[in-house]
Protein backbone atom coordinates (compact mmCIF):
# COMPACT_ATOMS: atom_id res chain seq x y z
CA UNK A 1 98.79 143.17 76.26
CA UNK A 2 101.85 141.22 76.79
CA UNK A 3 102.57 137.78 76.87
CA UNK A 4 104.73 135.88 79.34
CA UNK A 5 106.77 132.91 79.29
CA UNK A 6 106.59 131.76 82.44
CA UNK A 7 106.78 127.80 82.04
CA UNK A 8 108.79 125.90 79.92
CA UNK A 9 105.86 122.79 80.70
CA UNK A 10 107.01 121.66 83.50
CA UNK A 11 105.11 123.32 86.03
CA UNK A 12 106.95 122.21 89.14
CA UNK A 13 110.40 123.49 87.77
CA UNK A 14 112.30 124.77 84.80
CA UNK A 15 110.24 128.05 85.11
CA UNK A 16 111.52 131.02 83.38
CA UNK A 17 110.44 134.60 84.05
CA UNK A 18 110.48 137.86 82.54
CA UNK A 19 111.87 138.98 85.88
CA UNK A 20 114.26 137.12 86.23
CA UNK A 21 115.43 136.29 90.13
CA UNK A 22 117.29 132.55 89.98
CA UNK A 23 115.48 130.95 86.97
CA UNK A 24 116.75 131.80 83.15
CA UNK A 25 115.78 134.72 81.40
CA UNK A 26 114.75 134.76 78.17
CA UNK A 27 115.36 137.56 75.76
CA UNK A 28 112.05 139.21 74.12
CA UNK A 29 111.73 139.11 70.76
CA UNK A 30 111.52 142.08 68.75
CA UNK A 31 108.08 143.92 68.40
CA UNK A 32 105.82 143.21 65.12
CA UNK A 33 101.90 143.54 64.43
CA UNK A 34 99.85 140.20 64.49
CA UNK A 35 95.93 139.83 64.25
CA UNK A 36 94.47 138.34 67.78
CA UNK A 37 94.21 134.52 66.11
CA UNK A 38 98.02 134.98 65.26
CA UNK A 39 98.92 136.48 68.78
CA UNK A 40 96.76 133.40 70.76
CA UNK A 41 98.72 131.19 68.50
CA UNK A 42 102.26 132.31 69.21
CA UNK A 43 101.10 132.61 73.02
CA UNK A 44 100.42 129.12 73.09
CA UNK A 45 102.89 127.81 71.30
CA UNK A 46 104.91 129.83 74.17
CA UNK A 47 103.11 128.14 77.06
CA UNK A 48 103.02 132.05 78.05
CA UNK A 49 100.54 133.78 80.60
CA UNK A 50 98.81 136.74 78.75
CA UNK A 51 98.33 139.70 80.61
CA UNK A 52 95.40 141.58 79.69
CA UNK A 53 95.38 145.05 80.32
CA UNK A 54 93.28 146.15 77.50
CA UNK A 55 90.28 147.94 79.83
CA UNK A 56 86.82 148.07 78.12
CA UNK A 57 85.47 146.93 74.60
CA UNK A 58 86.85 143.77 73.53
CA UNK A 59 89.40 143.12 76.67
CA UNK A 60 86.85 143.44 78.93
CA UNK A 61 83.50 142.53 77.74
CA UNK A 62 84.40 138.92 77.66
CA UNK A 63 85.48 138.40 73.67
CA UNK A 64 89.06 138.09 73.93
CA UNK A 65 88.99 136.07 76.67
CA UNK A 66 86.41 133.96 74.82
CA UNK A 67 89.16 133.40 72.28
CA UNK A 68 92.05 133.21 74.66
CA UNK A 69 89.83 129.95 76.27
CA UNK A 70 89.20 128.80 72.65
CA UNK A 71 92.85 128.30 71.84
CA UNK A 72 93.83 127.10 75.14
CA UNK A 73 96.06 130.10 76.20
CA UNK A 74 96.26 130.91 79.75
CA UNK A 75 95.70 134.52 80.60
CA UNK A 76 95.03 136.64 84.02
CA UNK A 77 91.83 137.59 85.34
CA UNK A 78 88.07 136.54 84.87
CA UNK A 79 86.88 133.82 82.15
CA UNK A 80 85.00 134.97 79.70
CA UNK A 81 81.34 134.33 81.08
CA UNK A 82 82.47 136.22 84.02
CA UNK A 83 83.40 139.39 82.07
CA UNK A 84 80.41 139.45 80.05
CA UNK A 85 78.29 139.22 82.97
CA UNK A 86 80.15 142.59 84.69
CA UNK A 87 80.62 144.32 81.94
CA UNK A 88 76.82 143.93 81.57
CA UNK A 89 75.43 146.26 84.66
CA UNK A 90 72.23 144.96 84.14
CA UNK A 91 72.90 141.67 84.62
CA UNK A 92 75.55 142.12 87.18
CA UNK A 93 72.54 143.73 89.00
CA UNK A 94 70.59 140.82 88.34
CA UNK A 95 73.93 138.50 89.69
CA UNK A 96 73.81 140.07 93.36
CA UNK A 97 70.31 140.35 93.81
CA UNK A 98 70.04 137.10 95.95
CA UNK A 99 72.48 139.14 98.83
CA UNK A 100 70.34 142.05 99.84
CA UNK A 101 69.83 139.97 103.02
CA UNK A 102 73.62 140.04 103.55
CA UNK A 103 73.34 144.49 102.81
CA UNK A 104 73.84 144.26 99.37
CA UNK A 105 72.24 145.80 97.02
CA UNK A 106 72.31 147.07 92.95
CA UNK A 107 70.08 150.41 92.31
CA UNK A 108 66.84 150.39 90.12
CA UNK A 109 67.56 150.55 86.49
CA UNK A 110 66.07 150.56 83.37
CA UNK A 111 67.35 150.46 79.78
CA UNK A 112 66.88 152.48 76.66
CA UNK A 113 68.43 151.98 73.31
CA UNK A 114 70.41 154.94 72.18
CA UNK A 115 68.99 155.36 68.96
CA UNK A 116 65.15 155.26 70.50
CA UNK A 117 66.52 157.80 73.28
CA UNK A 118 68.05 160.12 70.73
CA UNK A 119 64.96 159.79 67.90
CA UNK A 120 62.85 162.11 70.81
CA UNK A 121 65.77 164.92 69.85
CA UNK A 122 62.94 166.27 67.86
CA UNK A 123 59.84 165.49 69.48
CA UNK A 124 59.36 167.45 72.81
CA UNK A 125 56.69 166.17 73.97
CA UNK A 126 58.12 162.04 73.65
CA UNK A 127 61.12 163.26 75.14
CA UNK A 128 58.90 164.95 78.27
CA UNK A 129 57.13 161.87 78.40
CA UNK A 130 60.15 159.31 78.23
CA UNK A 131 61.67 161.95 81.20
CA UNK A 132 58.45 162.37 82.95
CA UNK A 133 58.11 158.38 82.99
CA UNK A 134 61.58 157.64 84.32
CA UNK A 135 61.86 159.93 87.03
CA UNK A 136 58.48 158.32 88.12
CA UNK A 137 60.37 154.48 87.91
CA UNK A 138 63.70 155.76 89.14
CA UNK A 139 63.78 158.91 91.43
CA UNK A 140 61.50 158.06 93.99
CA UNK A 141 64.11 155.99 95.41
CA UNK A 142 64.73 156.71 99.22
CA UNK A 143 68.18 157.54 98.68
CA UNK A 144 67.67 159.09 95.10
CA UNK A 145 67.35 163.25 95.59
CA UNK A 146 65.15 163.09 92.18
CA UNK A 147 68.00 163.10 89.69
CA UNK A 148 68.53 160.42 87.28
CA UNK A 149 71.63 158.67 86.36
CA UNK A 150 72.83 157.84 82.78
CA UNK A 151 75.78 155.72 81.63
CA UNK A 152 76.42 153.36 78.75
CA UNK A 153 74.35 150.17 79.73
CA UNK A 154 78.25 148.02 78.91
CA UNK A 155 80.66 150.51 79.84
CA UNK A 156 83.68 151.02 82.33
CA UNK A 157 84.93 153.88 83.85
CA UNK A 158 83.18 157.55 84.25
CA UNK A 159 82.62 157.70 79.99
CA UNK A 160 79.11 159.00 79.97
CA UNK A 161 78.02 158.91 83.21
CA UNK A 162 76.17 162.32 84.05
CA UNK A 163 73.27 163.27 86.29
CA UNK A 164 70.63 164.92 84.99
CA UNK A 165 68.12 167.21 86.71
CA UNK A 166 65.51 167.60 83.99
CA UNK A 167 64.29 166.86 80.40
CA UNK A 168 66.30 169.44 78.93
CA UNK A 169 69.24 167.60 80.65
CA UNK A 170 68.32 164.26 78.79
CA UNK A 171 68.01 166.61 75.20
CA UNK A 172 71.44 167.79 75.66
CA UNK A 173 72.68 164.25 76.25
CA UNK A 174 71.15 162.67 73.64
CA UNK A 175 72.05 165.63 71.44
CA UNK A 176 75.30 165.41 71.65
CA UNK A 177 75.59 161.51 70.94
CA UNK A 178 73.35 162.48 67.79
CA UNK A 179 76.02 164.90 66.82
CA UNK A 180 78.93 162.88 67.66
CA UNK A 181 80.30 165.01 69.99
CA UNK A 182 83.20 163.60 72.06
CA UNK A 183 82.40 165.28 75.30
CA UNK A 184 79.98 167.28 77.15
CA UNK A 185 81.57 171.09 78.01
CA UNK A 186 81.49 171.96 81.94
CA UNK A 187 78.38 173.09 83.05
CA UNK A 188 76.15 172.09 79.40
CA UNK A 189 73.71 170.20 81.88
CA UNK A 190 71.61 172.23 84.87
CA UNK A 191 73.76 170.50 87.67
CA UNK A 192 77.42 171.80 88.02
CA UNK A 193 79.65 169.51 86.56
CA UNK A 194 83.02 169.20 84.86
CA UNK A 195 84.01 168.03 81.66
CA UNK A 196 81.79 164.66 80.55
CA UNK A 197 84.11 162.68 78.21
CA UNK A 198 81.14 160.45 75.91
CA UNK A 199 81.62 156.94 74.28
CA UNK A 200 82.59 156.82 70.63
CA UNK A 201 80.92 155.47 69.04
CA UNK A 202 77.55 155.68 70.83
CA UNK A 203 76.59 152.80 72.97
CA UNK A 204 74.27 150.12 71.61
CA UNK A 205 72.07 151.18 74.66
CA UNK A 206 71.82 153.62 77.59
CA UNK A 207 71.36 152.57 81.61
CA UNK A 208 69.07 154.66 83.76
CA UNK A 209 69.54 154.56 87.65
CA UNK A 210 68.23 156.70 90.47
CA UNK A 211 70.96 159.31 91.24
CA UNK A 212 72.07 158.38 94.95
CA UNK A 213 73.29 161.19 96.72
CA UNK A 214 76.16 160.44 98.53
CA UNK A 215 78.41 162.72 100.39
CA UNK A 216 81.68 164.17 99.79
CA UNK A 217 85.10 163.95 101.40
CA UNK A 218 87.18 167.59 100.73
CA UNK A 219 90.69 169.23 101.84
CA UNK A 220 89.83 172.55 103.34
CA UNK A 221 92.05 175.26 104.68
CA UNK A 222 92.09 176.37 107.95
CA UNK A 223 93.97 179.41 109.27
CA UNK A 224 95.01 177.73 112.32
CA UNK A 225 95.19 174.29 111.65
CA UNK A 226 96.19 174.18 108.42
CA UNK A 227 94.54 171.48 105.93
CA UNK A 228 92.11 169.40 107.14
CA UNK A 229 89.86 166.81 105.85
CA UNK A 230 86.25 167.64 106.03
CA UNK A 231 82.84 166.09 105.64
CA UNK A 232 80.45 167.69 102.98
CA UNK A 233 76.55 166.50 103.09
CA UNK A 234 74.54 165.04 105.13
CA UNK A 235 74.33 161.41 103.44
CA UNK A 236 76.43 158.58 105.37
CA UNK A 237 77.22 156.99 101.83
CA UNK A 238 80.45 157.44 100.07
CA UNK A 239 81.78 156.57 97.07
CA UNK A 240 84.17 154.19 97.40
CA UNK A 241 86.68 151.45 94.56
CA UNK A 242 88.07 148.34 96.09
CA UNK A 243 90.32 146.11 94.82
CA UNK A 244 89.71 142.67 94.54
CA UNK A 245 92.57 139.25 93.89
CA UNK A 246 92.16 135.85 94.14
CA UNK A 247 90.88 132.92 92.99
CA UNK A 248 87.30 131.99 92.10
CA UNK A 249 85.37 131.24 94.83
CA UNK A 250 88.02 132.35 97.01
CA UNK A 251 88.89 136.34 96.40
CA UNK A 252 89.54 138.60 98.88
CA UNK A 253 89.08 142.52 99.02
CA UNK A 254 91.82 145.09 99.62
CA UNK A 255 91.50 148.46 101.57
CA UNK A 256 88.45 150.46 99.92
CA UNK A 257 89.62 154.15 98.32
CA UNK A 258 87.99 157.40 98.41
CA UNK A 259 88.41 159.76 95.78
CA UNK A 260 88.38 163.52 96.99
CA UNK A 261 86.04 165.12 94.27
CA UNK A 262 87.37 168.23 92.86
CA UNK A 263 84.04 169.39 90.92
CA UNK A 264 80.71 168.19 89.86
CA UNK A 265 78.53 164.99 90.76
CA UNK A 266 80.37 162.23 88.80
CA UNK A 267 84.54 161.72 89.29
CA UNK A 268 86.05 162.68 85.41
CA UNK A 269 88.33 160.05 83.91
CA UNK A 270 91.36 162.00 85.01
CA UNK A 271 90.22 162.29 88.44
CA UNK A 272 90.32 158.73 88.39
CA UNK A 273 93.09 158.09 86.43
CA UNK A 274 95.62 161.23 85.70
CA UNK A 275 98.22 161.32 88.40
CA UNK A 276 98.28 164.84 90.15
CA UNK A 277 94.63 165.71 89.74
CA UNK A 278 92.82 163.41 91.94
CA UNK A 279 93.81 162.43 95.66
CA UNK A 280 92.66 158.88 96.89
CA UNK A 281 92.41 158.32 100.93
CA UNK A 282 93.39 154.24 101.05
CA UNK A 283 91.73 153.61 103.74
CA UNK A 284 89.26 156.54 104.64
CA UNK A 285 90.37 157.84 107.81
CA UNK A 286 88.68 155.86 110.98
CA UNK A 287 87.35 159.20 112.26
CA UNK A 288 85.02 159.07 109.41
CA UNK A 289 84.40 156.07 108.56
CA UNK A 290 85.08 153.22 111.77
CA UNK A 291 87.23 150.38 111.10
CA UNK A 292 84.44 147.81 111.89
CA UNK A 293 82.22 149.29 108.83
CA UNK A 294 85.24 149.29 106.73
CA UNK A 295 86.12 145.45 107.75
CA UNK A 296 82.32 144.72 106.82
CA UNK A 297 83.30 146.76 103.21
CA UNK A 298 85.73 144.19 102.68
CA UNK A 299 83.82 141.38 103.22
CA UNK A 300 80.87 142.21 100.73
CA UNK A 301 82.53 143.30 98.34
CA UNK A 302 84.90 139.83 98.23
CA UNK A 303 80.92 138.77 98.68
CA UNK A 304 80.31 140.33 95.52
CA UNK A 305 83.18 139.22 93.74
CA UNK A 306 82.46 135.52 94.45
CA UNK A 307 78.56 136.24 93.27
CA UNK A 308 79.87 137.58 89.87
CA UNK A 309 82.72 134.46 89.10
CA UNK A 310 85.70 137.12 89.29
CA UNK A 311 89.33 135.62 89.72
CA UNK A 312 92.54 137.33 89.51
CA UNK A 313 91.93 140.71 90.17
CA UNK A 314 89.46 143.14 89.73
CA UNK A 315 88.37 147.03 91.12
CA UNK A 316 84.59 146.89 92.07
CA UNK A 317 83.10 150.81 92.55
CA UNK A 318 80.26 151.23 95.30
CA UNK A 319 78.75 153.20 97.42
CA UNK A 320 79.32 152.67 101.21
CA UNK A 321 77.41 153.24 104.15
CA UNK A 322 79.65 154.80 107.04
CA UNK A 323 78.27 153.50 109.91
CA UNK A 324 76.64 149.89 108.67
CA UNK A 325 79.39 149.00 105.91
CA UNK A 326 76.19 148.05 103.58
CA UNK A 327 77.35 148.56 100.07
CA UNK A 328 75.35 149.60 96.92
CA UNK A 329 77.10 148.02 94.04
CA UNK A 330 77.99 150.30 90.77
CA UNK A 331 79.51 147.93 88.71
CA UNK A 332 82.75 145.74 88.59
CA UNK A 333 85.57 146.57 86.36
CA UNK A 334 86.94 143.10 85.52
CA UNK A 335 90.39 144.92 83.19
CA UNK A 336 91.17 147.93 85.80
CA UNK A 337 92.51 150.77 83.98
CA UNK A 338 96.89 150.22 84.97
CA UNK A 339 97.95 153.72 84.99
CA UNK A 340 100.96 154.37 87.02
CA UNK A 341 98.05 156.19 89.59
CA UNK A 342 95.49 153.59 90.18
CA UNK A 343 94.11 152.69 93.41
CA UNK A 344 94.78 149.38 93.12
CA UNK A 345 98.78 149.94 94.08
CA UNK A 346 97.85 152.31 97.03
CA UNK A 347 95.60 149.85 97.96
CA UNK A 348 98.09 146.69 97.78
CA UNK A 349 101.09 149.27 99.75
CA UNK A 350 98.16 149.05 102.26
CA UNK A 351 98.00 145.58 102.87
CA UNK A 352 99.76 143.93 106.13
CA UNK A 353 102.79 143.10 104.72
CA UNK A 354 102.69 145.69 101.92
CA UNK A 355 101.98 144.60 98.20
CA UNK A 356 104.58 146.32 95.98
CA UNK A 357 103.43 147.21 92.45
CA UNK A 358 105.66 144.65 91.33
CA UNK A 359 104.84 142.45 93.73
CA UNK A 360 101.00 142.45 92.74
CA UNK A 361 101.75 142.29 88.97
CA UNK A 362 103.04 138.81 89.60
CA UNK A 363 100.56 138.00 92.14
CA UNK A 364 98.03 138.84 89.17
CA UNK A 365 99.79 136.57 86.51
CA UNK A 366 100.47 133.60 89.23
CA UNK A 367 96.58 133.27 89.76
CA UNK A 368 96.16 133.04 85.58
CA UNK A 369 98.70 130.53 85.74
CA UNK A 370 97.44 128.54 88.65
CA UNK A 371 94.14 128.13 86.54
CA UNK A 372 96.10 125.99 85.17
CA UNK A 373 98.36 124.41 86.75
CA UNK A 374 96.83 124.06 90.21
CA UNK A 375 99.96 125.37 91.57
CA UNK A 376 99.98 128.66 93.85
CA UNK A 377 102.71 130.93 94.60
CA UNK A 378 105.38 130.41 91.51
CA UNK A 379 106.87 133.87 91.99
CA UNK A 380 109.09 134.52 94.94
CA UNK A 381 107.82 137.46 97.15
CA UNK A 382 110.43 139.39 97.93
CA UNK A 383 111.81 142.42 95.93
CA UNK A 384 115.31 142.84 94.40
């Protein structure tokens, strides 16, 4: 986190900014360690915009916003009610499901707390049973293949997320939350698979969705033509992130991204996040996927954004449909993890004119300071 002077409480002039341009700068104080009441305190007393950056747990779940609102502070991003609700998948499910009649849709899903699920470590036949009963809930789904999908019912990210194929799959998972393992080795469950990184400590309580098989984008070699991008399955849905900035009410999407998978059903953490291992296509080529499905992308998922009270920015995961642009929500990530390689900068160099990282960082804290302030556009645009 970092907070921001950005108004000296005026907010039509006097303005200073950490970035300087024709307004004052004002020197940072040196570093030092203070508790979260402390910090909000200081922040305030600053008139400062916090950034949040802090993805998952407490900066994302809705808590430190909660406090943030509490002591008056402004801060970027979604309120606190907001957050709770997305970081919640059920009820961010239970948010959209008014707009199936606009194609969008949230899969099946049922939840299990984690110390029920991993109680049946020992009892084979409650664990067949508990398998036996979700596959019959979950995997008939039309686009399901007859896996399941399990992930941390308040989670972010690909922590935990794994398909599983049978009940000895679900043993092995719960196992190694029992055990306090940090990860799942490559290949531990029947479906090929690469390193599962697992939450620690164990989530309160585990999500169950039908697995929806989706198809994969992939480099491949050719003799004569080089590298080429090729289609892999026979599913028209993709798995797609698009970023999301705004204001309430009024957010608009940005240019979805598709990651190229490198191995196994679910992308790892540093697929998604580790620059050099995965390779984003922002936008999916048109060959693929036509620019009219892609515009109809954008416009649910700013759909969805609006549905769920997000404001700022956001990255919202979902599977596409090629042809139709119908979208099947997988949950909203309300504190995007900021690495140096996330999407959301390709996608924001994408936009008509381009976005430049620095250029959307302000964009991100001028929307937490027009919260307040009513005012829009405080930083100038251009680069120097």
């Amino acid at each position: 986190m970092d907070a921001l002077s950005v108004n000296d409480g005026n907010a039509n002039g006097g303005r200073r900014s950490v970035w300087g341009y024709e307004e004052s700068w004002m020197a940072a104080e040196s570093p030092g360690s203070l508790d979260m009441e402390a910090f909000a305190s200081q922040a305030r007393a600053d008139n400062a915009v916090v950034f949040i950056a802090v993805h998952g747990g407490v900066g994302e779940d809705g808590r430190l916003q909660a406090l943030f609102e509490q002591e008056g502070v402004m801060f970027t991003g979604c309120r606190a009610e907001a957050s709770g609700v997305c970081m919640d998948k059920v009820a961010t499910g239970g948010a959209l499901s008014a707009l199936t009649s606009e194609g969008i849709f949230s899969a099946a899903k049922r939840v299990l707390p984690t110390a029920e699920l991993c109680q049946l470590v020992t009892d084979d036949a409650a664990l067949d049973a508990t398998w036996h009963s979700l596959v019959s809930e979950l995997a008939s789904d039309a686009l399901s293949d007859g896996a399941i999908c399990i992930k941390p019912a308040s989670d972010g990210c690909s922590t935990g997320v794994a398909r599983l194929e049978a009940a000895s799959d679900l043993k092995a998972y719960a196992e190694a939350l029992l055990s306090g393992a940090g990860c799942l080795p490559p290949n531990t469950l029947s479906s090929p698979h690469s390193i599962i990184e697992l939450p620690s400590p164990p989530p309160p309580a585990l999500l169950f969705e039908p697995f929806i098989s989706s198809a994969d984008i992939r480099v491949v070699k050719s003799r004569d033509r080089g590298e080429m991008l090729d289609w892999v399955g026979e599913s028209r849905w993709l798995e797609v992130t698009v970023g999301v900035m705004g204001t309430k009410g009024a957010m608009r999407a940005l240019s979805p991204s598709v990651t190229l998978r490198e191995s196994g059903a679910v992308l790892s953490l540093e697929e998604k996040f580790q620059g050099g291992t995965g390779v984003n296509l922002t936008p999916p080529p048109i060959e693929m996927v036509p620019q009219a499905a892609q515009e109809a992308v954008k416009h649910r998922i700013a759909r969805v954004a609006d549905a769920l009270g997000i404001e700022g920015f956001a990255r919202i995961d979902a599977f596409m449909h090629a042809d139709s642009g119908e979208i099947i929500v997988i949950e909203a990530n309300t504190v995007p993890g900021m690495t140096p390689s996330t999407v959301l900068y390709h996608q924001a160099l994408d936009e008509t004119p381009p976005l430049r990282p620095g250029q959307f960082l302000r964009s991100v804290v001028d929307y937490g300071l027009q919260r307040r302030t009513g005012v829009p556009h405080l930083y100038p645009r251009a680069e120097k």
